[in-house]
N, C-alpha and C. Protein backbone atom coordinates (compact mmCIF):
# COMPACT_ATOMS: atom_id res chain seq x y z
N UNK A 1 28.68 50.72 124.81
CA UNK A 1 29.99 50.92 124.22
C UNK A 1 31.03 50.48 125.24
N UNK A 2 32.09 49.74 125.16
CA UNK A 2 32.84 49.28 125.39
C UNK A 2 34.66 49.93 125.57
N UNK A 3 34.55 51.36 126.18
CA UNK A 3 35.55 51.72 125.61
C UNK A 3 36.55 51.48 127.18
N UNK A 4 38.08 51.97 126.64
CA UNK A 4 39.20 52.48 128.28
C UNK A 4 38.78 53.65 128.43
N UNK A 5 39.26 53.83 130.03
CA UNK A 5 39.61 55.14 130.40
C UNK A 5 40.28 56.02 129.58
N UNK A 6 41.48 55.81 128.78
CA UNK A 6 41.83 57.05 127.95
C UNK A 6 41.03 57.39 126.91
N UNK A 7 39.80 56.30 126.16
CA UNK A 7 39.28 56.55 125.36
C UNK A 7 38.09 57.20 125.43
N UNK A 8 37.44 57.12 127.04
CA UNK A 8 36.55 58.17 126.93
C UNK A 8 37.32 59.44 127.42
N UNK A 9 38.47 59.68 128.07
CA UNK A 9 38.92 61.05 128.56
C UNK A 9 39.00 61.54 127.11
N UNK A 10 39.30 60.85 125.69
CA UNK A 10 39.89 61.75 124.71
C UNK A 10 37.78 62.20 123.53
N UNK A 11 36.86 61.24 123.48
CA UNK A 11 35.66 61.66 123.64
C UNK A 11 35.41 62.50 124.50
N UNK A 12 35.88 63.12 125.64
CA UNK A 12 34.82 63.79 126.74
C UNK A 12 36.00 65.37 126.35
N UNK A 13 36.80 65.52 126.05
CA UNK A 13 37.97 66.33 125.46
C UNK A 13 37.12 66.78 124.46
N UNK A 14 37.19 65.82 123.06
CA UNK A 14 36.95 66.34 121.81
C UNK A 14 35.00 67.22 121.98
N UNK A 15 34.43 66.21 122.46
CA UNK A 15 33.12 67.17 123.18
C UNK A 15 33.48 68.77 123.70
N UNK A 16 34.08 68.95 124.29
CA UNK A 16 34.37 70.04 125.29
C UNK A 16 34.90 71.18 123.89
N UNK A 17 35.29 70.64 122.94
CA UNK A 17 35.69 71.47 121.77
C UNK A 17 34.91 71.59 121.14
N UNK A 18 33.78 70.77 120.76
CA UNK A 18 32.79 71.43 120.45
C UNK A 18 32.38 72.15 120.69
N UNK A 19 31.47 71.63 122.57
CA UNK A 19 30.77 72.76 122.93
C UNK A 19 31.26 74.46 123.25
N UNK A 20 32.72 74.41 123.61
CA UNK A 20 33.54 75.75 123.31
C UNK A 20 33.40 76.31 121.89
N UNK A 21 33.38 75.74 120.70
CA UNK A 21 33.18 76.39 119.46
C UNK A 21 31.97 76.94 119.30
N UNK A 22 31.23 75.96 119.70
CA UNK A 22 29.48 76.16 119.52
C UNK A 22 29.14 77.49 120.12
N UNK A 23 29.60 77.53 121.60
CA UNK A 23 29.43 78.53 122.39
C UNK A 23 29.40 79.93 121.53
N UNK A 24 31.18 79.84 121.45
CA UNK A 24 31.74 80.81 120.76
C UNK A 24 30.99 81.20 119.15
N UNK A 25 30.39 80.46 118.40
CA UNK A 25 29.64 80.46 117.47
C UNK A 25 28.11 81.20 117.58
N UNK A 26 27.87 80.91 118.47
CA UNK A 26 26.15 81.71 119.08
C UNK A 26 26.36 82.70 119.57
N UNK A 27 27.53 82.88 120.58
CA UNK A 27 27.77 84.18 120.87
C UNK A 27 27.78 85.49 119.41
N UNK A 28 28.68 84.92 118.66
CA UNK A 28 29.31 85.40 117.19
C UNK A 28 27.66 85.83 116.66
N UNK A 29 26.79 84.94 116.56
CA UNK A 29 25.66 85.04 116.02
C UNK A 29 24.54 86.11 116.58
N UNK A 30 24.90 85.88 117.84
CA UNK A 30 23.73 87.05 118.45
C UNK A 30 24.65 88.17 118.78
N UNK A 31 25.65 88.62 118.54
CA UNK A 31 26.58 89.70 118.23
C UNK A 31 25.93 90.51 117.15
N UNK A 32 25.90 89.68 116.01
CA UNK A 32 25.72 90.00 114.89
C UNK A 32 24.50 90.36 114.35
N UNK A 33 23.39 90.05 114.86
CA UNK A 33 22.32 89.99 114.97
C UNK A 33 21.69 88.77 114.09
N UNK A 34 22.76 88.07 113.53
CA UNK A 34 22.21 86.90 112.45
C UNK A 34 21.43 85.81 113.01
N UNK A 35 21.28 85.63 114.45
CA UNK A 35 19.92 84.83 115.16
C UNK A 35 18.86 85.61 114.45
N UNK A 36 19.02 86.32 114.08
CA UNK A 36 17.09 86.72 113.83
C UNK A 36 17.13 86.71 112.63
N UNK A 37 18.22 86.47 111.57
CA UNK A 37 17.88 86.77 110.25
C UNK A 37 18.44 84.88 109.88
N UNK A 38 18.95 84.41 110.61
CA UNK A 38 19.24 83.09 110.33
C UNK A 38 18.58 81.62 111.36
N UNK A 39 17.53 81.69 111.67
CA UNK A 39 16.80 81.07 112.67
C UNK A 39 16.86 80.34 112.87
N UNK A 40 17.20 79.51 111.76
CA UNK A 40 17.02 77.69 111.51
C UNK A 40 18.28 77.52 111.70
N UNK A 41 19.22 78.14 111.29
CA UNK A 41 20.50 78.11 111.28
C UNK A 41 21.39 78.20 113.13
N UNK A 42 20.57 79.13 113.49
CA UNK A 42 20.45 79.29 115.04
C UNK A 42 20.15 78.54 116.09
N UNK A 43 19.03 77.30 115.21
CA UNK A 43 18.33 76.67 116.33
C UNK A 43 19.29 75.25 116.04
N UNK A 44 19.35 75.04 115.12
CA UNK A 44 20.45 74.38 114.63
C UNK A 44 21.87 73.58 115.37
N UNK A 45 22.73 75.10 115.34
CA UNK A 45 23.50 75.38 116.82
C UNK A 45 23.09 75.09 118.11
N UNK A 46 22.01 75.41 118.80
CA UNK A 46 21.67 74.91 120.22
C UNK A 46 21.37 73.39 119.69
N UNK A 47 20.96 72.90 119.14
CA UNK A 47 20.56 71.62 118.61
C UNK A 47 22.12 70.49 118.92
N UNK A 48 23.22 71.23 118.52
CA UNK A 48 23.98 70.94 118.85
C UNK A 48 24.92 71.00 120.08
N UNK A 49 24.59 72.12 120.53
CA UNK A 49 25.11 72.00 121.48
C UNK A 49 24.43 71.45 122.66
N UNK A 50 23.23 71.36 122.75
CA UNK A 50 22.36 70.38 123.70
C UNK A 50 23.02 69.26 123.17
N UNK A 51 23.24 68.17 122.60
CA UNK A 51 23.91 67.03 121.88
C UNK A 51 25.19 66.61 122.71
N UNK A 52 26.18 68.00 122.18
CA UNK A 52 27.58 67.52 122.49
C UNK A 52 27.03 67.34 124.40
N UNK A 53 26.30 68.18 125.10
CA UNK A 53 26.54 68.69 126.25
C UNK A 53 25.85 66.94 126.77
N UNK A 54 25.24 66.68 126.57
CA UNK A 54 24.38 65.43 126.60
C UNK A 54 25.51 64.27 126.52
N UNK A 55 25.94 64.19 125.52
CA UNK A 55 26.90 63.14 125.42
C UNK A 55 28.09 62.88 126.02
N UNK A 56 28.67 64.17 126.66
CA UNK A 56 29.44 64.63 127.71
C UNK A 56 29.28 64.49 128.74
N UNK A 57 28.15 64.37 128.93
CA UNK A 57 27.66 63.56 130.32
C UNK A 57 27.31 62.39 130.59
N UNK A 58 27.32 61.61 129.41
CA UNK A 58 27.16 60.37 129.12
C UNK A 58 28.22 59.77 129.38
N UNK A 59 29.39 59.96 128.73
CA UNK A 59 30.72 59.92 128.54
C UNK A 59 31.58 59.48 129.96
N UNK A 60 30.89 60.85 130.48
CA UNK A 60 31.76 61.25 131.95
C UNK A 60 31.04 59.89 132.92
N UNK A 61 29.65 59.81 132.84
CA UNK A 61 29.24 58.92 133.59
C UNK A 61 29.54 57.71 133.47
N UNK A 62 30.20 57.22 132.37
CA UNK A 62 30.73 56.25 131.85
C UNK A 62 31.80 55.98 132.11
N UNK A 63 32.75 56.68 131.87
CA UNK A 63 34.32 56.83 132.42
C UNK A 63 34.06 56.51 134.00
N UNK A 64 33.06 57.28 134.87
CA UNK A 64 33.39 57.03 136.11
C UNK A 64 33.53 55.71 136.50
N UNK A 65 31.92 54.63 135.72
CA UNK A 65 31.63 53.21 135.96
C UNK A 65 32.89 52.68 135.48
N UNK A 66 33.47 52.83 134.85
CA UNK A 66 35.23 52.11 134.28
C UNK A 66 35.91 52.60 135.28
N UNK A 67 36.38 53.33 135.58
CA UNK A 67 37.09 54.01 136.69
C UNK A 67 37.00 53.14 138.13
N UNK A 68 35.13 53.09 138.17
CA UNK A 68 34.88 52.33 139.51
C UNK A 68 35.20 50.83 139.56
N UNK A 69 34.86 50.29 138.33
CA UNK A 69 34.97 49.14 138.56
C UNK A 69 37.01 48.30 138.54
N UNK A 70 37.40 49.27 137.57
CA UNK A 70 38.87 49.14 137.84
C UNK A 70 39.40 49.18 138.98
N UNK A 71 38.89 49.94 139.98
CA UNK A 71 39.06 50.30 141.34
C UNK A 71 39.44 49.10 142.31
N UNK A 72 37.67 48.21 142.14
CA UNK A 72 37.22 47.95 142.65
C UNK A 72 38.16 46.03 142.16
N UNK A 73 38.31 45.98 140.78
CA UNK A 73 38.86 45.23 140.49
C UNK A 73 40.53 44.59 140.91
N UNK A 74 41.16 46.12 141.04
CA UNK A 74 42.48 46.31 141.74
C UNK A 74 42.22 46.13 143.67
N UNK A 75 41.29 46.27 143.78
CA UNK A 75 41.21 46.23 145.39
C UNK A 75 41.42 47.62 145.72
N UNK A 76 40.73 48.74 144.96
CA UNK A 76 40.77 49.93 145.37
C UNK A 76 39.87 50.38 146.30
N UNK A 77 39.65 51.22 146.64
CA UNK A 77 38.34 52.31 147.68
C UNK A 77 36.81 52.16 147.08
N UNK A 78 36.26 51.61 147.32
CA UNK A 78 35.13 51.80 146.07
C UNK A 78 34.27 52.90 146.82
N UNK A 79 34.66 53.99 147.27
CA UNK A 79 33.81 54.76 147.60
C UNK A 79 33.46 55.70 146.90
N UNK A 80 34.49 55.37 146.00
CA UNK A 80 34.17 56.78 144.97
C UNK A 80 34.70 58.19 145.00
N UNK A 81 35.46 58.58 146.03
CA UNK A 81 35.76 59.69 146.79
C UNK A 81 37.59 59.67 146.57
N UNK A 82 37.46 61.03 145.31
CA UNK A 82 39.14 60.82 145.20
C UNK A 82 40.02 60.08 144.20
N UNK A 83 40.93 59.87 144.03
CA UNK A 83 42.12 59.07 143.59
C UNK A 83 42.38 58.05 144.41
N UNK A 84 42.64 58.33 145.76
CA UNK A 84 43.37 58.21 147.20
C UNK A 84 44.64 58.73 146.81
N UNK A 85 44.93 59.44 146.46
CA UNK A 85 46.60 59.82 145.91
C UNK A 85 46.66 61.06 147.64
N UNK A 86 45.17 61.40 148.09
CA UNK A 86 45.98 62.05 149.22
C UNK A 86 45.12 61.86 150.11
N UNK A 87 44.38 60.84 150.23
CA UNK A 87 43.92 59.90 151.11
C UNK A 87 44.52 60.60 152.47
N UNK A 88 44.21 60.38 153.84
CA UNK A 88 44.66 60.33 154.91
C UNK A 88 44.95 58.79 155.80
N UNK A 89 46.18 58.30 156.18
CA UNK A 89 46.61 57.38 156.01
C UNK A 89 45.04 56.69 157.49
């Protein structure tokens, strides 16, 4: 995939809302005790949230290689370390 930097920061965002709902959703579930009376429905949920969490890391690792190579393209640091926004001169 071919995307910019803002376009995976706003993928690696909309992920993070998932996996916060999801969270918040299983929690809700084993509150309730409906993990044991809804199983499939339960496994379901981790199903997903292994997914979003997966792709979020995909994402991120992706953004970095754009990140690096922009860097590297501008005549930046390619060390990887930072912004340089507070670099030591």
């Amino acid at each position: 995939m071919n995307l910019e930097a803002p376009d995976y920061r706003r993928l690696i965002n909309e992920l993070q809302s998932v996996i916060t709902d999801t969270l918040k959703l299983l929690d809700d579930f084993e509150d309730t005790g409906m993990n044991e009376h809804m199983v499939e429905d339960y496994e379901r949920l981790h199903g997903i949230l292994n997914t979003a969490i997966t792709d979020q890391r995909r994402y991120q690792a992706e953004l970095l290689a754009v990140l690096r190579k922009d860097a590297n393209a501008t005549g930046g640091a390619s060390s990887g370390h930072g912004s340089g926004a507070n670099d030591e001169p």
